[in-house]
Protein backbone atom coordinates (compact mmCIF):
# COMPACT_ATOMS: atom_id res chain seq x y z
CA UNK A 1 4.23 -19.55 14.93
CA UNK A 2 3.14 -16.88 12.50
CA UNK A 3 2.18 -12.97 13.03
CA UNK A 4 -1.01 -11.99 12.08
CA UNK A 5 -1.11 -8.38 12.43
CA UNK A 6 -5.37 -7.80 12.68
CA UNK A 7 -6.46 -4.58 11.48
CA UNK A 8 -10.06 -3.35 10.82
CA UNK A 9 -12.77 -0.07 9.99
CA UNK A 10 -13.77 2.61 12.31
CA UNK A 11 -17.06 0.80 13.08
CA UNK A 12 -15.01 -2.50 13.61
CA UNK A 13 -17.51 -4.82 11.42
CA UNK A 14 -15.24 -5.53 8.74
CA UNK A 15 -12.00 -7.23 9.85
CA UNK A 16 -8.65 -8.21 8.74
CA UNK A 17 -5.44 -9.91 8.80
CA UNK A 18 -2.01 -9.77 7.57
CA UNK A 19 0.61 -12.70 8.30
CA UNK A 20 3.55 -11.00 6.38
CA UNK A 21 4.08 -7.64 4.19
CA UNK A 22 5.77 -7.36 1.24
CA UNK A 23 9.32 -4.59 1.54
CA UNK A 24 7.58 -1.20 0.06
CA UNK A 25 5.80 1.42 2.28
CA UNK A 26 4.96 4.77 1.38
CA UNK A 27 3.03 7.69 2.01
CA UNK A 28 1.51 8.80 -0.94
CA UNK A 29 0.54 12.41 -1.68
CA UNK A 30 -1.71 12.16 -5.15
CA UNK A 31 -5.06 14.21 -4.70
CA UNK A 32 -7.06 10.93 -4.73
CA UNK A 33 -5.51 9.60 -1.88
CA UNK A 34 -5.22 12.87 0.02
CA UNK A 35 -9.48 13.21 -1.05
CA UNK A 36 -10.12 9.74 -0.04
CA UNK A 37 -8.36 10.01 3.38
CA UNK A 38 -8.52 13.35 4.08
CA UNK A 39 -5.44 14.06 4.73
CA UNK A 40 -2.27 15.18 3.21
CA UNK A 41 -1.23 11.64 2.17
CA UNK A 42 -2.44 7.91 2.64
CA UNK A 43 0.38 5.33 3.73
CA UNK A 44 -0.44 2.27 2.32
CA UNK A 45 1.25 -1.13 3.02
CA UNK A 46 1.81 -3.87 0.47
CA UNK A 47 1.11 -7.46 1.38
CA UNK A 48 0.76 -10.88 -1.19
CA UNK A 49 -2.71 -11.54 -1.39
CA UNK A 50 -1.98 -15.07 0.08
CA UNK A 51 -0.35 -13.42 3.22
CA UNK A 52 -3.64 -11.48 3.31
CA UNK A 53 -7.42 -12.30 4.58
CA UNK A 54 -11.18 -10.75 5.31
CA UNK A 55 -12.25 -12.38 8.82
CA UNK A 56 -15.14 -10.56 9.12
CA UNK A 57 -17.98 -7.87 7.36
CA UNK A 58 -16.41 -8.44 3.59
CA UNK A 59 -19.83 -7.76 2.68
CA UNK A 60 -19.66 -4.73 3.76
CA UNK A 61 -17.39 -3.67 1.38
CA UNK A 62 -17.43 -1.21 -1.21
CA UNK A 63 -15.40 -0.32 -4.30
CA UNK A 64 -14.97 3.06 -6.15
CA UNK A 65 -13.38 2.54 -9.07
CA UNK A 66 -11.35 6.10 -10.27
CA UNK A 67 -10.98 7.67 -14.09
CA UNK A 68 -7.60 6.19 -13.51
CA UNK A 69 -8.81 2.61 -12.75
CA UNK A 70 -7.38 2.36 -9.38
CA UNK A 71 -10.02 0.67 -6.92
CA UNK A 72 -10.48 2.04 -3.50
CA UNK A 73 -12.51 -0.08 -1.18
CA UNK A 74 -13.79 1.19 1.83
CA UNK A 75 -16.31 0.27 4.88
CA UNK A 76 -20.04 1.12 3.36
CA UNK A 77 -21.25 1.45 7.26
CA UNK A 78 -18.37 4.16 8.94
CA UNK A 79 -16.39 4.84 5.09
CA UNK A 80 -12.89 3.52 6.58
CA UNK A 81 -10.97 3.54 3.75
CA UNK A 82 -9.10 0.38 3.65
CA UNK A 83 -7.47 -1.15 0.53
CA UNK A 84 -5.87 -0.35 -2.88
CA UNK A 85 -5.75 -1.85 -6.42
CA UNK A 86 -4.14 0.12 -9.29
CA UNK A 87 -4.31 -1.12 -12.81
CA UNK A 88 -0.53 -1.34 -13.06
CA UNK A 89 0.43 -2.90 -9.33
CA UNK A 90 1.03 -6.74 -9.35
CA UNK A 91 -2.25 -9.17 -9.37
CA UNK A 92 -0.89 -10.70 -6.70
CA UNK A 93 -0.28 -7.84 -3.96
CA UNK A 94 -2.78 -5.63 -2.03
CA UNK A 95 -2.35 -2.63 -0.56
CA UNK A 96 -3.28 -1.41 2.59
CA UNK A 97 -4.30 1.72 4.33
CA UNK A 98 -1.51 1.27 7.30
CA UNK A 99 -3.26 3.67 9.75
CA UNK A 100 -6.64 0.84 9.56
CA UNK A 101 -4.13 -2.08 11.54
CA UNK A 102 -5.19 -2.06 15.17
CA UNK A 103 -1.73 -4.25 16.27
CA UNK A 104 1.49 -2.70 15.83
CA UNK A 105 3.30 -3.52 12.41
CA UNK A 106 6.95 -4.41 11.44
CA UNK A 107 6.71 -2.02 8.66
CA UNK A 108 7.44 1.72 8.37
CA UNK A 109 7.30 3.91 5.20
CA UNK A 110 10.05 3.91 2.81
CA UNK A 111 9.22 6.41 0.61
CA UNK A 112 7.11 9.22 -0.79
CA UNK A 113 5.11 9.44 -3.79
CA UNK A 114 3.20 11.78 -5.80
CA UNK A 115 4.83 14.74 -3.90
CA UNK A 116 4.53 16.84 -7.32
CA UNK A 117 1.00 16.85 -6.83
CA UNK A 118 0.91 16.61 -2.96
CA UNK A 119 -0.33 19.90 -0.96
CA UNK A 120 2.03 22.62 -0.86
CA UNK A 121 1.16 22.90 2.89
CA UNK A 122 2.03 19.36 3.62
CA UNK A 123 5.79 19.11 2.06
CA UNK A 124 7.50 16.21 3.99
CA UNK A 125 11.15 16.59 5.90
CA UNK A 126 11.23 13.60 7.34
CA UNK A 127 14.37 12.96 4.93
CA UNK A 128 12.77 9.74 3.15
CA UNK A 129 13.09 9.90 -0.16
CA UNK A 130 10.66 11.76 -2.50
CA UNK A 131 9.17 10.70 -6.29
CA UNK A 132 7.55 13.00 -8.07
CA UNK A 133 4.94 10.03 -9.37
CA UNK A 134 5.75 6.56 -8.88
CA UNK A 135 9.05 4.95 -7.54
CA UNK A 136 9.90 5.19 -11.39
CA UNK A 137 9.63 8.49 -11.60
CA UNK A 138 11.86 11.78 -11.19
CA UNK A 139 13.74 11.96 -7.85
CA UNK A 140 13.09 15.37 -5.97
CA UNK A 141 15.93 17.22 -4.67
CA UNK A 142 14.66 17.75 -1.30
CA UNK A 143 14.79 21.45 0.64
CA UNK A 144 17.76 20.81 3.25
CA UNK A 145 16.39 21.88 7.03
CA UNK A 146 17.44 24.50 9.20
């Protein structure tokens, strides 16, 4: 029998579920993601679109579509923000803002991204490892804690 892992806004009218995620987690730190969650960094999950479904309020979905071309789509009724689509990710995955799943998930971030333009006051020490951009990018030497 399958998982589906059901996740869904703050107002609960739109709905979702995921039967499987794909391997990457992270917690990114760019100033979009920090603006659009407020907060010092969005974890997002990655899941194949076929592993992934609406049941409920799709039409209640909105886009906002960045200088970058990354689409954020959130909850037009409560402004949950709730999935991801760069320009440059894979067609066939979506991401996910993790913290919008109401059932416990088999996933945990891997990594973190954007820290060179993450808040100062937010550095992370939770020893996972840090890109400066993307997983492509520039490994940061990270601080070693007292």
């Amino acid at each position: 029998m399958a998982n589906h892992y059901k996740g869904s806004c703050l107002c609960g009218q739109i709905r979702f579920e995921v039967d499987e995620f794909a391997p990457q987690t992270g917690n990114c730190h760019c100033s979009m993601c920090r603006k659009f969650h407020g907060a010092a960094y969005a974890t997002i999950a990655e899941a194949r679109r076929q592993h992934f479904r609406w049941t409920a309020g799709e039409h209640l979905l909105k886009g906002y579509t960045a200088a970058n071309g990354t689409t954020r789509r959130f909850c037009s009724n409560c402004g949950a923000s709730l999935t991801f689509a760069s320009p440059n990710a894979d067609p066939d995955l979506i991401e996910i803002a993790l913290g919008c799943f109401d059932d416990e998930v088999p996933v945990r971030p891997d990594a973190h991204i954007y820290v060179a333009s993450g808040a100062k006051w937010a550095r992370p020490r939770d020893g996972l490892p840090q890109f400066e951009a993307g997983r492509d990018s520039k490994l940061i030497e990270q601080e070693s804690t007292p």
